[in-house]
Protein backbone atom coordinates (compact mmCIF):
# COMPACT_ATOMS: atom_id res chain seq x y z
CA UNK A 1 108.02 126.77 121.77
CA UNK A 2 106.48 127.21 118.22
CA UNK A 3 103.25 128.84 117.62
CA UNK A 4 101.41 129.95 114.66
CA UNK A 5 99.82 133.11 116.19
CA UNK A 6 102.96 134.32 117.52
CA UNK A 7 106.04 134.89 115.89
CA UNK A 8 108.49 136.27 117.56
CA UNK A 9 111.57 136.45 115.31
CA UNK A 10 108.58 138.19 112.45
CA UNK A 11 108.26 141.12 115.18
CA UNK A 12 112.17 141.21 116.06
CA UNK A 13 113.10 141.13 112.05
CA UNK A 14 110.00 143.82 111.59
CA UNK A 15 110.95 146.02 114.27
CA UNK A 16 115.10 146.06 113.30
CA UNK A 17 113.87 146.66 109.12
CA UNK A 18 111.83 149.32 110.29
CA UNK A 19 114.45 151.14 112.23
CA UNK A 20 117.10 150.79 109.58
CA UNK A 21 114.48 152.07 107.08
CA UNK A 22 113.71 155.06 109.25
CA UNK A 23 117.60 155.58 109.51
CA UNK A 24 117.83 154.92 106.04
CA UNK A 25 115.26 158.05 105.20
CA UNK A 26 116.78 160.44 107.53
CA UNK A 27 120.61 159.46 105.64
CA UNK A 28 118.51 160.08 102.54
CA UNK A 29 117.78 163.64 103.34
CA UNK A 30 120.78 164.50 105.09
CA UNK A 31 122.02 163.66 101.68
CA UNK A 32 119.51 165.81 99.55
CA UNK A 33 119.33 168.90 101.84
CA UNK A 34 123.06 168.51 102.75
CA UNK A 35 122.25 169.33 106.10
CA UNK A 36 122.01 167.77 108.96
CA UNK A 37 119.36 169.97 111.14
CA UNK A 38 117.24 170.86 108.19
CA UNK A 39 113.93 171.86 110.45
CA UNK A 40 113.56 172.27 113.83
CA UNK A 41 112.21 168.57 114.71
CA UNK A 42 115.90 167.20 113.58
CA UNK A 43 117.09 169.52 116.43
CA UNK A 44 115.43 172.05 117.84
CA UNK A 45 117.79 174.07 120.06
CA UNK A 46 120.47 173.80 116.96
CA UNK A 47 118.36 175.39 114.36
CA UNK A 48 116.99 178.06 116.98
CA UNK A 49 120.53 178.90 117.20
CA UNK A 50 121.41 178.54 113.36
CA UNK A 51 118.46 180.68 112.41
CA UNK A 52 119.58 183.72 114.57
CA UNK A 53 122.99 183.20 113.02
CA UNK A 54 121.30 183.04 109.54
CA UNK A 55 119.46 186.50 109.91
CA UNK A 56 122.82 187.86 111.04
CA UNK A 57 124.57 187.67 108.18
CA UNK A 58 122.17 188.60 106.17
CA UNK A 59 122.27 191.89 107.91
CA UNK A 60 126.14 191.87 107.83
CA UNK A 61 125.47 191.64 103.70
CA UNK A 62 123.51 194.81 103.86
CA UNK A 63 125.69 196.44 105.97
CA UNK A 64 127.92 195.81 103.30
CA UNK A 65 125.78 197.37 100.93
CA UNK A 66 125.84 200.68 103.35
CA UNK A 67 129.46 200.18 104.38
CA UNK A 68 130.39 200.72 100.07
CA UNK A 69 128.13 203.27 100.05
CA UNK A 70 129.67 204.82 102.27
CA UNK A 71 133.12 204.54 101.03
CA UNK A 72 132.24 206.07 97.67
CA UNK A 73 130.41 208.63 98.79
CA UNK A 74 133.55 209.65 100.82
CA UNK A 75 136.21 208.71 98.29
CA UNK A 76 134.73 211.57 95.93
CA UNK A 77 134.41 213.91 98.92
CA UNK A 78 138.05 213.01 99.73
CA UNK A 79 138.88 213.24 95.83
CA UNK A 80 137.29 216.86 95.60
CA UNK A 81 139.38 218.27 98.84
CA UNK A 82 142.67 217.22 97.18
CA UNK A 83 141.76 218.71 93.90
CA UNK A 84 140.93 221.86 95.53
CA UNK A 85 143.91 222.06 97.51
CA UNK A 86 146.06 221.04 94.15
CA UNK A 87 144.08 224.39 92.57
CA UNK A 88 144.50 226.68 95.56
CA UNK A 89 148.34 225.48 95.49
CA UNK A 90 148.33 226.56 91.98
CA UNK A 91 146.70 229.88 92.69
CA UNK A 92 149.45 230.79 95.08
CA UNK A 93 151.68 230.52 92.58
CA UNK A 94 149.71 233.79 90.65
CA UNK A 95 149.87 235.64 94.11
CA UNK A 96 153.36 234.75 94.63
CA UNK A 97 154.19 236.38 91.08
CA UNK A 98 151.97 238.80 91.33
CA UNK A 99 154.03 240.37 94.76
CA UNK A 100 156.61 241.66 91.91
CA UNK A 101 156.28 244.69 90.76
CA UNK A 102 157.42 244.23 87.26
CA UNK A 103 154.53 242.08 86.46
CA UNK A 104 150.89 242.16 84.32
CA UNK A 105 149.02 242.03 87.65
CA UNK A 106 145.64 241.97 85.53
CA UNK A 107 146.66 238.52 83.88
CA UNK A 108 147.46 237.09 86.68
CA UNK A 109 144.94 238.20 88.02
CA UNK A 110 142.48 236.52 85.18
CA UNK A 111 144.18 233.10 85.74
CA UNK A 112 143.17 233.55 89.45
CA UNK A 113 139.61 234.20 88.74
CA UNK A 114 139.71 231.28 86.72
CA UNK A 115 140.76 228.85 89.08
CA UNK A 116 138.31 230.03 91.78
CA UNK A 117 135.83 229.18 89.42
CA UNK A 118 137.07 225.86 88.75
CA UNK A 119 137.67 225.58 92.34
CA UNK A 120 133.65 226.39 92.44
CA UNK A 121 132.52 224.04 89.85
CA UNK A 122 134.76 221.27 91.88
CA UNK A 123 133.06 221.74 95.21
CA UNK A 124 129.67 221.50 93.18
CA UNK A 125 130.30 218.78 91.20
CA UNK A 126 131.25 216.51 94.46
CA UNK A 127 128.31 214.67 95.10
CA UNK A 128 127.59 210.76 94.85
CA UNK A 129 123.63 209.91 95.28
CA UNK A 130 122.87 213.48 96.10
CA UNK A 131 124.91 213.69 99.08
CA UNK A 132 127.67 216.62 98.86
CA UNK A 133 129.82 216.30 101.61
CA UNK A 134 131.96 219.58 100.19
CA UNK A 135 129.62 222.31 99.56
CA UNK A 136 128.26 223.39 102.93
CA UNK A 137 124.90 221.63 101.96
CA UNK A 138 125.17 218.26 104.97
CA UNK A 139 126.45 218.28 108.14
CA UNK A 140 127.24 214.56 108.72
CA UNK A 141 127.14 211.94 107.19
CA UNK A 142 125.91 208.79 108.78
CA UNK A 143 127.22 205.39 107.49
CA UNK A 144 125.41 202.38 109.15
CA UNK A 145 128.42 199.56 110.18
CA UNK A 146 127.64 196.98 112.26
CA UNK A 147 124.74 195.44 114.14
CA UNK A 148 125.52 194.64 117.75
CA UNK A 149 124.24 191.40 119.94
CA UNK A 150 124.60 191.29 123.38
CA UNK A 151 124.05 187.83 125.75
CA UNK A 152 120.26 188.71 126.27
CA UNK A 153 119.55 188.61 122.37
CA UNK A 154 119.08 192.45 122.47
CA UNK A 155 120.27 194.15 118.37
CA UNK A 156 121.32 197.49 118.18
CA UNK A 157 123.00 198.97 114.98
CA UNK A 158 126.26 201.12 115.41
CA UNK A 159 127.61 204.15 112.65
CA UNK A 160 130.29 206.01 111.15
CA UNK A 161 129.87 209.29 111.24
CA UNK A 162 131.95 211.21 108.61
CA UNK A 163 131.81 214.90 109.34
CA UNK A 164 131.64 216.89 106.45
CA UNK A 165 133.81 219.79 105.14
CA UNK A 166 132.49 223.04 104.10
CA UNK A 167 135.03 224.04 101.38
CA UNK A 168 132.31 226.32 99.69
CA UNK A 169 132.83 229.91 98.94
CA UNK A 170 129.17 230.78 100.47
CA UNK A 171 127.90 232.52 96.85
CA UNK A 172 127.35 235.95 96.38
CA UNK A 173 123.74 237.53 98.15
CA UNK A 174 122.88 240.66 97.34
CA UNK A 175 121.64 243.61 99.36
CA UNK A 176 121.47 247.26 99.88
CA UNK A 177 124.77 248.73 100.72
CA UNK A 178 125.46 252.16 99.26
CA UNK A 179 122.92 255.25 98.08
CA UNK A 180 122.85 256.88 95.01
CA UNK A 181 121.04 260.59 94.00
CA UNK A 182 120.59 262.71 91.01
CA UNK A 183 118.25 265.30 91.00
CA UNK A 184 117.09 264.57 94.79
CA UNK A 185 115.72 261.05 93.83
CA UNK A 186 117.54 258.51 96.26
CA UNK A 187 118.25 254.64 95.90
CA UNK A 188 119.12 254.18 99.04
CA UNK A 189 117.21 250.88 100.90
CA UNK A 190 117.03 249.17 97.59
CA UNK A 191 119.25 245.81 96.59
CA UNK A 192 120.09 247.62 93.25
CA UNK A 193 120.71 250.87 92.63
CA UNK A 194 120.25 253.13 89.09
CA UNK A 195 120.03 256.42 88.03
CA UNK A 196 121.21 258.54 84.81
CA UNK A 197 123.05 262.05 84.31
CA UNK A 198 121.93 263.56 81.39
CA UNK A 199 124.26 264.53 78.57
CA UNK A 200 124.63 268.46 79.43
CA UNK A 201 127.41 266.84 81.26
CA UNK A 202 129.21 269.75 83.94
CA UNK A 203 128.77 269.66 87.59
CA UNK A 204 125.67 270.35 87.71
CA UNK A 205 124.82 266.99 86.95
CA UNK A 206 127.01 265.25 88.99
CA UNK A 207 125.36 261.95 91.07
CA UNK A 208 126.27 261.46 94.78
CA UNK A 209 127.19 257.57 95.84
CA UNK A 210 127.14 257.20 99.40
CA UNK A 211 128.90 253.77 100.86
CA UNK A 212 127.64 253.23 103.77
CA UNK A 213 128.79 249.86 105.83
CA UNK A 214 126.47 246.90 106.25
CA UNK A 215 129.19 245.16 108.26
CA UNK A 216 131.77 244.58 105.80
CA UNK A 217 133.60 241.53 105.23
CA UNK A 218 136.80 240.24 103.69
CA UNK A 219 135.34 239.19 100.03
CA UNK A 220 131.97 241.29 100.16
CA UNK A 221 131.84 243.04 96.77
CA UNK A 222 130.81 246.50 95.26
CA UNK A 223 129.51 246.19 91.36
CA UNK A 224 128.75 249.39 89.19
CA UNK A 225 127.67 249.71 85.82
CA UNK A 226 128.60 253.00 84.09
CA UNK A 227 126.96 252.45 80.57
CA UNK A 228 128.46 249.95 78.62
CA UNK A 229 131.51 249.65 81.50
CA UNK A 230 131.22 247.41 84.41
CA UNK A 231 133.30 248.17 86.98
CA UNK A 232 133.66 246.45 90.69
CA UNK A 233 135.93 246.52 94.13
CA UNK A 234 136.28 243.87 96.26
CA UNK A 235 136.66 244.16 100.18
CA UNK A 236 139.83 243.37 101.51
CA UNK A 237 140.58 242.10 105.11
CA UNK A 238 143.08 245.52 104.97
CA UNK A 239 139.88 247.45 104.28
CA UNK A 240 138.07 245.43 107.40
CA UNK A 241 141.27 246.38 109.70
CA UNK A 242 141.16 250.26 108.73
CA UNK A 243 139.52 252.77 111.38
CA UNK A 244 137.52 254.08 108.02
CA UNK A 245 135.90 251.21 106.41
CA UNK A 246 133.88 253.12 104.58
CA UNK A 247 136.18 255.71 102.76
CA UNK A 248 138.69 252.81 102.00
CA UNK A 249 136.44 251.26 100.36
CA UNK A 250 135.36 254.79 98.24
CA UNK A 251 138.19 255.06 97.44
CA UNK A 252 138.64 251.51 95.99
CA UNK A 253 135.70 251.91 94.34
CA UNK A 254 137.25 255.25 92.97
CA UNK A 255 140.23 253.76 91.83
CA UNK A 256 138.68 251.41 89.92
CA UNK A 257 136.01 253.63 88.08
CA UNK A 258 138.80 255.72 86.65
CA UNK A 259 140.82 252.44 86.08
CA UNK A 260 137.85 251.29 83.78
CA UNK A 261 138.05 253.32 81.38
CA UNK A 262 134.65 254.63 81.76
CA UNK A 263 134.26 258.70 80.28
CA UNK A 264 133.23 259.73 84.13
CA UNK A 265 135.17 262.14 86.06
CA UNK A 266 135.11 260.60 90.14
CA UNK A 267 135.45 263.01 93.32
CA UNK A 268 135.94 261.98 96.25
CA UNK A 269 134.29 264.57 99.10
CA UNK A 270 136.72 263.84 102.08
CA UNK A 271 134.32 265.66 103.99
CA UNK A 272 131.60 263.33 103.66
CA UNK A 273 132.49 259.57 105.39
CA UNK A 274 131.97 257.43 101.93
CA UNK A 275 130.98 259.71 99.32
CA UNK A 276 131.75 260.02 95.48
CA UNK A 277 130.93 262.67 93.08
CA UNK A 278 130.31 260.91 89.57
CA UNK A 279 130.38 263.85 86.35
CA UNK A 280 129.50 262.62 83.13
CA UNK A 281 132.02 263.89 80.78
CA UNK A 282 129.96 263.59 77.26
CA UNK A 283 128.14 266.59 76.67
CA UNK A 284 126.40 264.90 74.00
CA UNK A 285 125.44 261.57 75.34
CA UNK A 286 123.76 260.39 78.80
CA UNK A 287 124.92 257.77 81.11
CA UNK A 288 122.43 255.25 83.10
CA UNK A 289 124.45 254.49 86.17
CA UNK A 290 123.64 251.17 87.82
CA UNK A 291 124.89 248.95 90.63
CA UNK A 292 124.60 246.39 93.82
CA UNK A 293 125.90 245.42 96.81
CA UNK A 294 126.74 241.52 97.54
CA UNK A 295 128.16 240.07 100.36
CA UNK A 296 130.67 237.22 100.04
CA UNK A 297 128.42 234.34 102.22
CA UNK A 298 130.27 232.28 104.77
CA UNK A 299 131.67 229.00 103.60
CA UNK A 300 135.05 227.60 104.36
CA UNK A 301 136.45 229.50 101.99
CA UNK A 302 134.77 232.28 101.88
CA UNK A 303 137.70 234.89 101.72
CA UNK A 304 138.61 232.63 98.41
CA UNK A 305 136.41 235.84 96.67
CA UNK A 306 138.27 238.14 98.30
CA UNK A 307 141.60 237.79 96.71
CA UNK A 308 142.18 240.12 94.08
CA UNK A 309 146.20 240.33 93.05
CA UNK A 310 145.03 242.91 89.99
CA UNK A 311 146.92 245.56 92.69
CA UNK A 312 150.27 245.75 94.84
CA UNK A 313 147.76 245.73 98.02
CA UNK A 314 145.66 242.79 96.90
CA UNK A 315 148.46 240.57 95.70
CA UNK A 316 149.72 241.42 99.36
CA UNK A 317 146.64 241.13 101.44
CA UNK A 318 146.06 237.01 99.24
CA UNK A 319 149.31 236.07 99.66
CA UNK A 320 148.09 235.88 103.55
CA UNK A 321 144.91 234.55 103.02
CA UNK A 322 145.68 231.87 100.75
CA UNK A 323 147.67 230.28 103.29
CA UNK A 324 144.41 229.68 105.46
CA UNK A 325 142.43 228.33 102.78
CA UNK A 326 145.36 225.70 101.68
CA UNK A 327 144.98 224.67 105.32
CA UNK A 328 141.49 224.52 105.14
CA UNK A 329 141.28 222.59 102.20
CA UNK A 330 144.29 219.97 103.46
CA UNK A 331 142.43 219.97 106.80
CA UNK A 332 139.11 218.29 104.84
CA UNK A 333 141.54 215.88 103.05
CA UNK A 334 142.98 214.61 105.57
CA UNK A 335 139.58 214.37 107.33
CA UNK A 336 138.09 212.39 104.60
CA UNK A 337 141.01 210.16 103.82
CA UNK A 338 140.85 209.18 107.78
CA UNK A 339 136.98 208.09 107.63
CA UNK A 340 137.76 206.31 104.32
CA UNK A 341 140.66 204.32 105.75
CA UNK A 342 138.05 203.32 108.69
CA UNK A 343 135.55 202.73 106.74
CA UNK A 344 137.48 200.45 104.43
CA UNK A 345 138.60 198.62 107.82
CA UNK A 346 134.82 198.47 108.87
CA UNK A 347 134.49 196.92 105.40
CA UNK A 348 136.54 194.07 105.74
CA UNK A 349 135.84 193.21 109.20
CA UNK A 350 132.19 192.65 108.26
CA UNK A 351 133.52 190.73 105.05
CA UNK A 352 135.48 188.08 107.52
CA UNK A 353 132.93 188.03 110.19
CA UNK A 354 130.33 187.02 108.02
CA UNK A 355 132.41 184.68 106.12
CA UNK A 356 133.13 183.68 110.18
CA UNK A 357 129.18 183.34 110.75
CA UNK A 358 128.84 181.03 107.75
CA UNK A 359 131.46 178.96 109.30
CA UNK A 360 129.56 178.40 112.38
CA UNK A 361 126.71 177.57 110.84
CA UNK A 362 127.72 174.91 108.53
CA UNK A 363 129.78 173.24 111.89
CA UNK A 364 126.52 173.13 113.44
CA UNK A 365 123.81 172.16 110.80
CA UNK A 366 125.93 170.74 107.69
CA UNK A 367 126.22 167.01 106.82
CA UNK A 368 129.51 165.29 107.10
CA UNK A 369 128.69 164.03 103.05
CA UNK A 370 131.83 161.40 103.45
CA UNK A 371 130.61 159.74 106.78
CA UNK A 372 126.97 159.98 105.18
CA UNK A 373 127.67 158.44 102.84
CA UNK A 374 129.70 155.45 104.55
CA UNK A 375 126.41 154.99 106.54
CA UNK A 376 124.31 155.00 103.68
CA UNK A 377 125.96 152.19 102.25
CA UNK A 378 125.94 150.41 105.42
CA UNK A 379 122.58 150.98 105.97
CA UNK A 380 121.28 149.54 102.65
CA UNK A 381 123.27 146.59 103.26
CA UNK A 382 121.46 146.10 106.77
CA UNK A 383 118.33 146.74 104.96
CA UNK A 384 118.46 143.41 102.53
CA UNK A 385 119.57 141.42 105.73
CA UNK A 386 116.87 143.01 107.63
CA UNK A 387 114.40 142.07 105.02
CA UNK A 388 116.13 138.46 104.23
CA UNK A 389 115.74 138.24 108.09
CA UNK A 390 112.37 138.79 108.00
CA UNK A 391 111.62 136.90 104.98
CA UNK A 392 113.19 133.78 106.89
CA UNK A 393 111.58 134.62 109.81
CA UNK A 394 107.92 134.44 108.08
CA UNK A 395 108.67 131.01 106.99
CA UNK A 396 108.61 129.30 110.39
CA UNK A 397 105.20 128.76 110.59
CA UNK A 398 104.99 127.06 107.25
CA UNK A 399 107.53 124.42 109.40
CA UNK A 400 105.27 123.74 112.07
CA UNK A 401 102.62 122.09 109.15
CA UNK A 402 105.63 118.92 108.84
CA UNK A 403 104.66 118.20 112.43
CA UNK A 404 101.11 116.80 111.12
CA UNK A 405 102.58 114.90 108.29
């Protein structure tokens, strides 16, 4: 049956053009997005799940970020323990040499100043973005690594923690440790300590030191000034062991004021726990008298202050303690050079889990370009048939007017 209201192949031809062009414009975008989910109404559960997966790794690359961070800030850390050690391996050296007797025990004992204060200037110097891992000033550190998704869609973040290494030598403090009187006036209570004997000279003018112990330590330190001479003694862990902390250490003191060169006669009242008798010796000029206490502080390696090899007793007494501060510094080496090597690890599995990540979501929302663009040209083909179709299709009724010829 013919009819000129209805035509039935116009509607089939119509409704087959209009699919192909609808299939047509979603091959047309696959093509210019190069995906094939590109919003949520091309599939809705599939970019839900491609989205999460998106925000992932974009935390993974800031993890990164932290993760390098991280890694540097340790690597100098790990860097500054193996200098020291490499210093305090030299500095045994000294003390080895400086055991024998036949030896300039004050040059030796210059080089071993010198490396504690490159040792010093090491531990300070090891800092990357402020953080010093080295110098007593952080506990941890705390190196974000990974964020964590369980089966309910729940994110929490995991760390490194690097511990740090306290391979400081604490810094001197000063404070009150010893009296000193002339003429009745009395220092004693102060951090500092001064006074003068006039230049009469003779016993009669004699000052009175009196070290008393503020709990003495292996490295605390006793600094005088006798004029133009500067003088000091340095606790020993012998002096700490003695049943007379206090007149050991006089006598240190002693030893070294007449060692110094200083125009002072020193006496030594064994009666009196601690006490020195300083005589000026020029009759024509006086002498200001001066001096502190300071205490050695209590970083790793603290007792580092404490060595002294200018005598037979304090090449002795650093030859033993050196040995614990190697260890202490080889200790934070290998401490570092551990979180490195897991960090660096941590590193790369982020690195290959992203790149895994990225994976997944180009399986799930990428176009296959080569089949796209097999159906592209099929459907532009089907799209001049469809529209021949329907070209030939809108010519029947123009038939139906030979009927009425």
């Amino acid at each position: 049956m013919s009819s000129i209201l209805t035509n039935n192949s116009a509607m089939v031809a119509l409704q087959t053009l209009q699919s192909i062009n609808k299939n047509l414009a979603t091959t047309q975008s696959e093509i210019s997005t190069g995906k094939s989910v590109s919003s949520a109404k091309d599939d809705s559960a599939v970019w839900a799940i491609s989205k999460v997966m998106e925000s992932d790794v974009q935390g993974f690359k800031t993890i990164s970020d932290s993760l390098s961070l991280g890694e540097s800030t340790v690597a100098v850390a790990q860097n500054a323990a193996e200098t020291v050690t490499d210093l305090l391996t030299q500095m045994k050296g000294k003390i080895v040499a400086a055991q024998e007797d036949n030896v300039d025990r004050a040059k030796l004992n210059t080089d071993v100043t010198a490396l504690k204060d490159q040792i010093n200037s090491v531990v300070s110097a090891a800092q990357f973005n402020g953080l010093n891992l080295v110098d007593g000033s952080a506990a941890n550190a705390t190196i974000l690594s990974s964020l964590d998704r369980d089966s309910a869609g729940n994110v929490t973040a995991s760390s490194i923690t690097v511990t740090a290494q306290d391979l400081s030598t604490g810094g001197y403090t000063a404070k009150a440790a010893f009296a000193a009187t002339t003429d009745g006036v009395s220092a004693d209570g102060l951090d500092t300590f001064g006074f003068s004997l006039d230049a009469s000279g003779g016993t009669d003018d004699a000052g009175t030191i009196v070290i008393d112990n503020p709990t003495y330590a292996a490295g605390d330190k006793i600094s005088m000034s006798l004029g133009d001479v500067d003088v000091s003694y340095t606790v020993t862990a012998e002096d700490i062991a003695s049943t007379s902390v206090e007149d050991v250490v006089a006598v240190g003191l002693k030893t070294a004021i007449e060692a110094s060169g200083a125009n002072v006669t020193v006496d030594y009242d064994i009666s009196n726990a601690g006490q020195l008798d300083i005589t000026n010796n020029d009759a024509t000029n006086g002498l200001s008298i001066s001096g502190q206490f300071t205490n050695a502080g209590s970083g790793g390696l603290a007792t580092l202050a404490g060595i002294d090899v200018s005598t037979s007793g304090g090449a002795t007494s650093g030859l033993a303690a050196i040995e614990g501060l190697i260890d202490t510094a080889i200790g934070a080496a290998a401490s570092f050079g551990s979180a490195q090597g897991r960090i660096e690890t941590q590193s790369d599995f982020v690195s290959k889990l992203s790149d895994s990540l990225k994976t997944g979501i180009g399986s799930m929302v990428d176009a296959d370009m080569e089949e796209v663009s097999a159906r592209l040209q099929a459907l532009q083909t089907q799209q001049q048939l469809g529209v021949q179709s329907l070209s030939i299709a809108n010519q029947a009724p123009q038939t139906i007017l030979s009927l009425f010829r």
